[in-house]
PDB file of N, CA and C in Angstrom:
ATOM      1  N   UNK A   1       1.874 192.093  91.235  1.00  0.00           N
ATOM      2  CA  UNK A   1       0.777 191.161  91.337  1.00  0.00           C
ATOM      3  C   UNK A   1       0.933 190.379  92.637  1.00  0.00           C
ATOM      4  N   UNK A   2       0.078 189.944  93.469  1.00  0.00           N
ATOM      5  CA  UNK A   2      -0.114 189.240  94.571  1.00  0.00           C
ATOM      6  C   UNK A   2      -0.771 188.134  93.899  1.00  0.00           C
ATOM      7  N   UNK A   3      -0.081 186.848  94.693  1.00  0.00           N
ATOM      8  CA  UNK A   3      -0.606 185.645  94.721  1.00  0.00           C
ATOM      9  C   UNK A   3      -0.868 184.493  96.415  1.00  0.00           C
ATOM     10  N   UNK A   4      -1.545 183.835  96.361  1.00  0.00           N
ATOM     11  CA  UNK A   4      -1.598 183.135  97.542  1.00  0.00           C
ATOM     12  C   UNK A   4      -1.728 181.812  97.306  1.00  0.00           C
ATOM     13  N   UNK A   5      -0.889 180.593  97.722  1.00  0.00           N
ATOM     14  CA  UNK A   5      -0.832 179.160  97.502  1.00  0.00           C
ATOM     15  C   UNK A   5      -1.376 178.406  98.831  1.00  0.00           C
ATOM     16  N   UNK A   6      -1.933 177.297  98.405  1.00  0.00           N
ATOM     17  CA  UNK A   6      -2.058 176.366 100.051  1.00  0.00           C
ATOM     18  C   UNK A   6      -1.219 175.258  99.368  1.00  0.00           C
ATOM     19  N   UNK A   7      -0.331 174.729 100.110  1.00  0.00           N
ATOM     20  CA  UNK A   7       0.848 174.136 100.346  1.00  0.00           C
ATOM     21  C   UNK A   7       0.313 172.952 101.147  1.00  0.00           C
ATOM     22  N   UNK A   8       1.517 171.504 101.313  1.00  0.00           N
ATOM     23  CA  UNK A   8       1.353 170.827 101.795  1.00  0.00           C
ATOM     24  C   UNK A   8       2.343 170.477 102.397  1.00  0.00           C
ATOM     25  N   UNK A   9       2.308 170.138 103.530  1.00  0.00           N
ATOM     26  CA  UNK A   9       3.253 169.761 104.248  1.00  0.00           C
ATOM     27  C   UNK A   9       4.000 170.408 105.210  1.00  0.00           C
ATOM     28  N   UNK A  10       3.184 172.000 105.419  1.00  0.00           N
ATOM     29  CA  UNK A  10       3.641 172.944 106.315  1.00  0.00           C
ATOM     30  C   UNK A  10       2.796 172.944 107.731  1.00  0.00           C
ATOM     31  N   UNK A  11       3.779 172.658 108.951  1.00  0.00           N
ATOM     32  CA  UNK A  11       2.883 172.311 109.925  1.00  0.00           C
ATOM     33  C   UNK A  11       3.335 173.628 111.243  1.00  0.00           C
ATOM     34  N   UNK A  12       4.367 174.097 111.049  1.00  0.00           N
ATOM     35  CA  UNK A  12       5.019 175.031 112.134  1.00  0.00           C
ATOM     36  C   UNK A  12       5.717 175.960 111.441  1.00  0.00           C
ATOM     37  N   UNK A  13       6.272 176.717 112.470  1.00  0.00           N
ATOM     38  CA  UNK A  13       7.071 177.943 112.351  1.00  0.00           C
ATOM     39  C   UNK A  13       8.778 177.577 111.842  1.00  0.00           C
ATOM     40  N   UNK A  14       9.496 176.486 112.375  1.00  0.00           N
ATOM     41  CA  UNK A  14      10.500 175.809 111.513  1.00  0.00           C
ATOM     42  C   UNK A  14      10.182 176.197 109.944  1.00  0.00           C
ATOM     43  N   UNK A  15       8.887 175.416 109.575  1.00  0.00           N
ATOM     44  CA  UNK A  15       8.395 175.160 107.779  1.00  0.00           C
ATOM     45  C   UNK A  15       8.580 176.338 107.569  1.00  0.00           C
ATOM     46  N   UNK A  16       7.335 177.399 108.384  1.00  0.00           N
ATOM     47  CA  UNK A  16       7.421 179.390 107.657  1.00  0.00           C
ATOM     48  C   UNK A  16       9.169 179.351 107.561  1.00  0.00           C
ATOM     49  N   UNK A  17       9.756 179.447 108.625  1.00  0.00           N
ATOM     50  CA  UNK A  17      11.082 180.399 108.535  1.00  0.00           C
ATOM     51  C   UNK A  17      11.745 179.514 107.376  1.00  0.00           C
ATOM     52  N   UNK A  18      11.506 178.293 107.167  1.00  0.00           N
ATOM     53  CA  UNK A  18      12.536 177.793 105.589  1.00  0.00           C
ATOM     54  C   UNK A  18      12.249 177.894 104.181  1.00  0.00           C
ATOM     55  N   UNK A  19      10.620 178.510 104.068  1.00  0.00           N
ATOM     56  CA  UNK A  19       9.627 178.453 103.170  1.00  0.00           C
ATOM     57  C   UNK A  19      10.355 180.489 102.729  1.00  0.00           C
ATOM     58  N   UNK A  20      10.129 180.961 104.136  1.00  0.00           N
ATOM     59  CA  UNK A  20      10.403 182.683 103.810  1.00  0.00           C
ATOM     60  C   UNK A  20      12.040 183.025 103.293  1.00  0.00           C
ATOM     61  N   UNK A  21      12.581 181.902 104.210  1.00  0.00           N
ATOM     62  CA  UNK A  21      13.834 182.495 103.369  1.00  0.00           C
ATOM     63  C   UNK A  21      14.658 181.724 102.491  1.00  0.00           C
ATOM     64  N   UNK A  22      13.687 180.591 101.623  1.00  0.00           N
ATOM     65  CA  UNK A  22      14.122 180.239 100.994  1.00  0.00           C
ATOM     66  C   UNK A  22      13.302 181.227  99.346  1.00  0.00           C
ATOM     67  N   UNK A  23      12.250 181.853  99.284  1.00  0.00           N
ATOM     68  CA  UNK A  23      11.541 182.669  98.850  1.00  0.00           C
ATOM     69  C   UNK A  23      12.366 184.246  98.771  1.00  0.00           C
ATOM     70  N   UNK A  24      12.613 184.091  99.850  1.00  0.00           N
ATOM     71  CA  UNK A  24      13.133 185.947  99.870  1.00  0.00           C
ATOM     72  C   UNK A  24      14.580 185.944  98.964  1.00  0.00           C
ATOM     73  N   UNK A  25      14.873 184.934  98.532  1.00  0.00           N
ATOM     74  CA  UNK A  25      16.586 184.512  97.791  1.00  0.00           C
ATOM     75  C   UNK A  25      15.920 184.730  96.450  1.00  0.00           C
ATOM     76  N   UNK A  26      14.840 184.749  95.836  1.00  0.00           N
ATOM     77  CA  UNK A  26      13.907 184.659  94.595  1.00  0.00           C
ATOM     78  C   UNK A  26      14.138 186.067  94.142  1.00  0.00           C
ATOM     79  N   UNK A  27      14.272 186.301  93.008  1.00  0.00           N
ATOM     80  CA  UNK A  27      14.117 187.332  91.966  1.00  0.00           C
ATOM     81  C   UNK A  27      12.610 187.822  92.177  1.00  0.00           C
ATOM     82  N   UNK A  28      12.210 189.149  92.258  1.00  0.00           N
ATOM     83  CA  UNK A  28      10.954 189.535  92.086  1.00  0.00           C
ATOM     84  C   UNK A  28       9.655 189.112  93.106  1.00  0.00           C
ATOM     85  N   UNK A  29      10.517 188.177  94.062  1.00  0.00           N
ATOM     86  CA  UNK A  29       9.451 188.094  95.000  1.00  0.00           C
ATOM     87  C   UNK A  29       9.465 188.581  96.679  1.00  0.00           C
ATOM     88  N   UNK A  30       8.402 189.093  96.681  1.00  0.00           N
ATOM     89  CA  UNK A  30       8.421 190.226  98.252  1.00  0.00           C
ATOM     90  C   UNK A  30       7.364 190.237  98.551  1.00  0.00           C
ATOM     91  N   UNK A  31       7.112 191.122  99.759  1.00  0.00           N
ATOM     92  CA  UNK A  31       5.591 190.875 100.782  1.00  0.00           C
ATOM     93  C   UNK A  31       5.209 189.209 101.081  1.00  0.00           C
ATOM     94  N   UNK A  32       6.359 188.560 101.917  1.00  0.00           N
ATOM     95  CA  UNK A  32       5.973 187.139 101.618  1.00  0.00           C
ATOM     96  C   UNK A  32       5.225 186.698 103.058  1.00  0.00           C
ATOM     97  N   UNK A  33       4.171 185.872 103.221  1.00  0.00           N
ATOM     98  CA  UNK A  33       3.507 185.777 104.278  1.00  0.00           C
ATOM     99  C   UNK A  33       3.497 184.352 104.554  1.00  0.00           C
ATOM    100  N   UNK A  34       3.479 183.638 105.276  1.00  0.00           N
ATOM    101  CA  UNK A  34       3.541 182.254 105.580  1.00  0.00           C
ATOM    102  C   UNK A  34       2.336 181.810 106.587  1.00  0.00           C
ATOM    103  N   UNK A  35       1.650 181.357 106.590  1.00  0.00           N
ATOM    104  CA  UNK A  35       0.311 180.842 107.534  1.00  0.00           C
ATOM    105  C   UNK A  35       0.610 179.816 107.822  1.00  0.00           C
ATOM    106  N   UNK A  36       1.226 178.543 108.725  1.00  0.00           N
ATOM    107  CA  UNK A  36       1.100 177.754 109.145  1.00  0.00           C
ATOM    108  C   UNK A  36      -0.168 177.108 109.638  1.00  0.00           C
ATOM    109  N   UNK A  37      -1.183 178.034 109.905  1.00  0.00           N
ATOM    110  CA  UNK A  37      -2.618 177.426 110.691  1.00  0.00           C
ATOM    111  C   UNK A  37      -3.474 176.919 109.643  1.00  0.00           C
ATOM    112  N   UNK A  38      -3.502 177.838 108.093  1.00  0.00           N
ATOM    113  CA  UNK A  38      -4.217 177.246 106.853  1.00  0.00           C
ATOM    114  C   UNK A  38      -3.415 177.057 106.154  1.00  0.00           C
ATOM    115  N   UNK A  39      -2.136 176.538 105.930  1.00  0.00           N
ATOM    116  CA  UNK A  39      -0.497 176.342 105.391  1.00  0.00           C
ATOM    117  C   UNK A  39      -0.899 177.126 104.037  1.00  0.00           C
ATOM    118  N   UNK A  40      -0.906 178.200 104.098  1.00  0.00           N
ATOM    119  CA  UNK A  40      -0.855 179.251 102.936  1.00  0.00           C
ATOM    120  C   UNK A  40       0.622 180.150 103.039  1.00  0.00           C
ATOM    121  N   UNK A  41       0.772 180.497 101.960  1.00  0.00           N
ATOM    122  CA  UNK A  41       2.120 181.230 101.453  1.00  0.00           C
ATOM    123  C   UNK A  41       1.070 182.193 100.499  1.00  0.00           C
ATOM    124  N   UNK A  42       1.516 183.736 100.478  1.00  0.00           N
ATOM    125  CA  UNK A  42       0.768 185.112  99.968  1.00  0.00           C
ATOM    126  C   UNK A  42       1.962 185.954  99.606  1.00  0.00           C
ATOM    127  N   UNK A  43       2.447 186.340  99.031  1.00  0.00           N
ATOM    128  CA  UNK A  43       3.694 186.774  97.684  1.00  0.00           C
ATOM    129  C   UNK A  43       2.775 188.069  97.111  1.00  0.00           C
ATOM    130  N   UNK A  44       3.798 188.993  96.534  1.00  0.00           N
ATOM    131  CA  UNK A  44       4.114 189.292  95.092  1.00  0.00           C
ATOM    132  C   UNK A  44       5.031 189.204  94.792  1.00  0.00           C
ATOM    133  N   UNK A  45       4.668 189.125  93.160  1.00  0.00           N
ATOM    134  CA  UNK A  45       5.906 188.797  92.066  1.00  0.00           C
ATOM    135  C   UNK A  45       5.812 190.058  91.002  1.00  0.00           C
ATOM    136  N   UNK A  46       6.478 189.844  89.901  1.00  0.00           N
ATOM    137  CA  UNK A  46       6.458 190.879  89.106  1.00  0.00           C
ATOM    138  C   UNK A  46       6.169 190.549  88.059  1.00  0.00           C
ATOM    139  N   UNK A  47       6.755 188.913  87.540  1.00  0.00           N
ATOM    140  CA  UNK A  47       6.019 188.528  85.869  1.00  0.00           C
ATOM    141  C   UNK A  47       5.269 187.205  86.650  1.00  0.00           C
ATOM    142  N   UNK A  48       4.652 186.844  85.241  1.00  0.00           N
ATOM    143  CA  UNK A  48       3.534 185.620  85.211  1.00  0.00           C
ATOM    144  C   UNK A  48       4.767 184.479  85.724  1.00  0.00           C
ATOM    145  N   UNK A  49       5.511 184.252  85.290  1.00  0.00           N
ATOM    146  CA  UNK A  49       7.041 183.216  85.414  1.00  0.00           C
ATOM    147  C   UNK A  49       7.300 183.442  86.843  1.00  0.00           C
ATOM    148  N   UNK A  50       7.455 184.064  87.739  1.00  0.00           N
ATOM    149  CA  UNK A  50       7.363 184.293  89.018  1.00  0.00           C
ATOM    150  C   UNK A  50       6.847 182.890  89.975  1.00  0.00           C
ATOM    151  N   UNK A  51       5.759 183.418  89.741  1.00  0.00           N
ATOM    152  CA  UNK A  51       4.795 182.402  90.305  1.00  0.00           C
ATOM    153  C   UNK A  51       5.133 180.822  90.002  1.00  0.00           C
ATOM    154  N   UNK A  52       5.333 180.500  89.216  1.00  0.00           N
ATOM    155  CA  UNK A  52       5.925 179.324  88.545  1.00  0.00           C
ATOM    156  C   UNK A  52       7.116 178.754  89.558  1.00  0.00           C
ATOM    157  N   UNK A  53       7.957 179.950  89.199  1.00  0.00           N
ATOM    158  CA  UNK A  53       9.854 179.591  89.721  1.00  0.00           C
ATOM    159  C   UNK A  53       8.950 179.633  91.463  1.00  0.00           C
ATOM    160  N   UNK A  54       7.953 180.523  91.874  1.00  0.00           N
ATOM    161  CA  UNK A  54       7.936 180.156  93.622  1.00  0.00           C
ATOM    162  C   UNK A  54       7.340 178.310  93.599  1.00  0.00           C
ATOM    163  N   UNK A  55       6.720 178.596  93.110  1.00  0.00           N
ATOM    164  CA  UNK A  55       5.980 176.621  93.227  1.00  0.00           C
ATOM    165  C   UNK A  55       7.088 175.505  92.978  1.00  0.00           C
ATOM    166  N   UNK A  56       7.953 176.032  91.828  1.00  0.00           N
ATOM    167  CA  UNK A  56       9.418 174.941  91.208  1.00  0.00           C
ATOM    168  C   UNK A  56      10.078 175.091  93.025  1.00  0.00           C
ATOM    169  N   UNK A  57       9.757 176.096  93.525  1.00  0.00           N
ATOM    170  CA  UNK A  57      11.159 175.987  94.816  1.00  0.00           C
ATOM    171  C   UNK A  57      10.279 175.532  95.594  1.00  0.00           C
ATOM    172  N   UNK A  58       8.999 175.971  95.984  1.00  0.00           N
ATOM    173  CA  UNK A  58       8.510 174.958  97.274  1.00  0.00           C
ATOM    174  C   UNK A  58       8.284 173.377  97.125  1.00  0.00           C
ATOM    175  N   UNK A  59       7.855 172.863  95.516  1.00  0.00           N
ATOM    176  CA  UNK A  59       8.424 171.511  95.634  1.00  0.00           C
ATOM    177  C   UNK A  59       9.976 170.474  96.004  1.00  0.00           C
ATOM    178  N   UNK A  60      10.913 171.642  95.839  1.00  0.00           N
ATOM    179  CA  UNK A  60      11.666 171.124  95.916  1.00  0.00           C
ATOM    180  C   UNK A  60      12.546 171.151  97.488  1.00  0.00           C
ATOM    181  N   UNK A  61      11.875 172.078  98.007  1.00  0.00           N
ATOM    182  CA  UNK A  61      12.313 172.084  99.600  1.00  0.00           C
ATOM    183  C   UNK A  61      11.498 171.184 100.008  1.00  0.00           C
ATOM    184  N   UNK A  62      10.226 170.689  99.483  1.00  0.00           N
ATOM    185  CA  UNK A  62       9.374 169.763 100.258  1.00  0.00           C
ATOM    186  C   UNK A  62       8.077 170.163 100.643  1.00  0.00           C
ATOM    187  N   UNK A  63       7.440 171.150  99.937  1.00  0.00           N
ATOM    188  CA  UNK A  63       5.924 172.373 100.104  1.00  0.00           C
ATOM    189  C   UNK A  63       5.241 172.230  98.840  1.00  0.00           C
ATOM    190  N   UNK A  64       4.722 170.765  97.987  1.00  0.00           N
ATOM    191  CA  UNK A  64       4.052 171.333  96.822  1.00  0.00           C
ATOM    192  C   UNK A  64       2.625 172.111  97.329  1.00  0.00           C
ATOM    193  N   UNK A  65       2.020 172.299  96.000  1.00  0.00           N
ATOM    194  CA  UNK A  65       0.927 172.822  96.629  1.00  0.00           C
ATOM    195  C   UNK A  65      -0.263 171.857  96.118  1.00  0.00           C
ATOM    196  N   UNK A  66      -1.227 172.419  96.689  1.00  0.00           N
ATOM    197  CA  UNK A  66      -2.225 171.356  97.199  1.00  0.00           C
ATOM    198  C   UNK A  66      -2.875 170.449  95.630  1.00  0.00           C
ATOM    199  N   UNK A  67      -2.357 170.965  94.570  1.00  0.00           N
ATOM    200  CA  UNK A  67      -3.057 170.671  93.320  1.00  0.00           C
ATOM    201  C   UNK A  67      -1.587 169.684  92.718  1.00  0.00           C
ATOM    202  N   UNK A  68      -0.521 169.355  93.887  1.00  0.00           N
ATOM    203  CA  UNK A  68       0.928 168.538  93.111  1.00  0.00           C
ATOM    204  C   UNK A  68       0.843 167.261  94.103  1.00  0.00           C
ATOM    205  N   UNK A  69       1.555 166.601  93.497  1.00  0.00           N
ATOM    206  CA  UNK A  69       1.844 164.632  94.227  1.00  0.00           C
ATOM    207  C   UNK A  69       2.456 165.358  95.254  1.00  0.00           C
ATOM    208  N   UNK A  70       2.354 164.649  96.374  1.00  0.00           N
ATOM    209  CA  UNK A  70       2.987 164.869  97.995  1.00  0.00           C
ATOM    210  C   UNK A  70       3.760 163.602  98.066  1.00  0.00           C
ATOM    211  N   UNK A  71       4.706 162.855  97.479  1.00  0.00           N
ATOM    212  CA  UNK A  71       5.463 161.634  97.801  1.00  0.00           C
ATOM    213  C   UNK A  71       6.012 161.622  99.005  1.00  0.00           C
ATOM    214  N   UNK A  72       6.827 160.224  99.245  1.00  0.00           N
ATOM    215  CA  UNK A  72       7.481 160.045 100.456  1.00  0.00           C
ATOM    216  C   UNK A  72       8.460 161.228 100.735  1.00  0.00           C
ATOM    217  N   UNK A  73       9.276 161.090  99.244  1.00  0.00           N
ATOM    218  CA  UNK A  73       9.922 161.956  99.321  1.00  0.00           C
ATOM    219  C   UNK A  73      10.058 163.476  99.323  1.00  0.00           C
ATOM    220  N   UNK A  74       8.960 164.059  99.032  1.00  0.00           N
ATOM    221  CA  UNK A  74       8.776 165.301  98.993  1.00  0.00           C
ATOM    222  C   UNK A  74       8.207 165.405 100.690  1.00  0.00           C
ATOM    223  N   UNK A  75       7.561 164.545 101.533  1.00  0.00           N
ATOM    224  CA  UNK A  75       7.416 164.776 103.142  1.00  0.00           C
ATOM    225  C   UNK A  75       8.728 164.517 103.857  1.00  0.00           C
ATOM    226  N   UNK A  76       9.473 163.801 103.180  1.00  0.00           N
ATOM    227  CA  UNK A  76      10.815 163.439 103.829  1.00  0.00           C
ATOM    228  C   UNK A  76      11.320 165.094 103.886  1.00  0.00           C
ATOM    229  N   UNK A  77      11.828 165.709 102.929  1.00  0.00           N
ATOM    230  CA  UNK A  77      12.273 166.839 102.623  1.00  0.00           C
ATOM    231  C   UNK A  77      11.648 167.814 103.188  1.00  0.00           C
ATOM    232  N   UNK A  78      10.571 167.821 103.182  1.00  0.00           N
ATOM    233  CA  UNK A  78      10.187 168.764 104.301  1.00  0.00           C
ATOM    234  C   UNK A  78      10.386 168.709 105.904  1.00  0.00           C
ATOM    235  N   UNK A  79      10.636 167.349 106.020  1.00  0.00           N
ATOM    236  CA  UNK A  79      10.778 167.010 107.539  1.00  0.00           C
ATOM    237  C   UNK A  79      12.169 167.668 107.566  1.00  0.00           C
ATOM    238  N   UNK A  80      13.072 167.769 107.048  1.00  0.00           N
ATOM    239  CA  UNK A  80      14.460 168.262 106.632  1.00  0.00           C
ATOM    240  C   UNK A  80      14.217 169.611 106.599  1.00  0.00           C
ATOM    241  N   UNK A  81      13.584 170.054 105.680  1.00  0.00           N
ATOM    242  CA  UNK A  81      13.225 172.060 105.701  1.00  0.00           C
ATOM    243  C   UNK A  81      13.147 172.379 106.947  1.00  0.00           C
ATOM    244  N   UNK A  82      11.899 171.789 107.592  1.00  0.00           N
ATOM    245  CA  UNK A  82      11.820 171.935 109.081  1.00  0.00           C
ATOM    246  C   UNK A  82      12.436 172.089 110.088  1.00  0.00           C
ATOM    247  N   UNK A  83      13.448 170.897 110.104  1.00  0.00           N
ATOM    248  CA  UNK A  83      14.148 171.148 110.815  1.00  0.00           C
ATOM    249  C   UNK A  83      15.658 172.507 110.894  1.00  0.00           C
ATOM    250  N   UNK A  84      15.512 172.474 109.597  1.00  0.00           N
ATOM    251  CA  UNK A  84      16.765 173.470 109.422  1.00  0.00           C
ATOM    252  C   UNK A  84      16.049 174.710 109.558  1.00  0.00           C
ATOM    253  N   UNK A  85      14.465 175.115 109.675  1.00  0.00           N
ATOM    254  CA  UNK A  85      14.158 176.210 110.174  1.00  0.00           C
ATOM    255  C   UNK A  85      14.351 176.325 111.395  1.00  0.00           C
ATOM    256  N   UNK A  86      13.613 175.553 112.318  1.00  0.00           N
ATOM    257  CA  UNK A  86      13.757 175.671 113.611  1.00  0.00           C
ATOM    258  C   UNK A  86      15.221 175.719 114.289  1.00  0.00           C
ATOM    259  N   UNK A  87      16.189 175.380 113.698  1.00  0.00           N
ATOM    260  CA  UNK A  87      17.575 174.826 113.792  1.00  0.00           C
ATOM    261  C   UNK A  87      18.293 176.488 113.680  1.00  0.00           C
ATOM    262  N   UNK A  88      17.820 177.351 112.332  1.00  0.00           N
ATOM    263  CA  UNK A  88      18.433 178.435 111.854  1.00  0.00           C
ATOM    264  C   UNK A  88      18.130 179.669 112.708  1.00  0.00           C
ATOM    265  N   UNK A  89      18.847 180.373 113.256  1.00  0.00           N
ATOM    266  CA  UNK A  89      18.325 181.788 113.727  1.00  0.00           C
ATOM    267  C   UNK A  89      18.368 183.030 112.603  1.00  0.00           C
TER     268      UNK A  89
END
């Protein structure tokens, strides 16, 4: 099954590269696409629970999606994802 999320808080290529490989560590999830320009993330998974466990991890790196609270702290944390993308080769 393919799914596609719009996310918040993804502004660059840092966000994709911490968003993809914090995703590609996921059970059952592959074909992962990252859009920074319409901050979309595009997956498949294999069960309905999939989808779930990807949203539980992008809140918690700092990426809810557009239908979750965006707190201080969840932009703080992303400012942090960010940087450890751009940071990571």
């Amino acid at each position: 099954m393919k799914a596609s999320l719009v996310v918040q808080n993804l502004k660059c290529g840092g966000c994709a590269k911490t968003i993809t490989n914090k995703l590609m560590a996921l059970n059952h999830i592959t074909d992962i696409y990252v859009n920074p320009d319409n901050a979309t993330i595009s997956f498949s998974y294999k069960n309905k629970e999939d989808q779930e466990i990807v949203k539980n991890k992008l809140q918690s790196i700092g990426y809810p999606t557009i239908d979750s609270e965006n707190s201080i702290i969840t932009k703080a944390t992303s400012f942090v994802s960010c940087a450890t993308g751009k940071l990571s080769k």
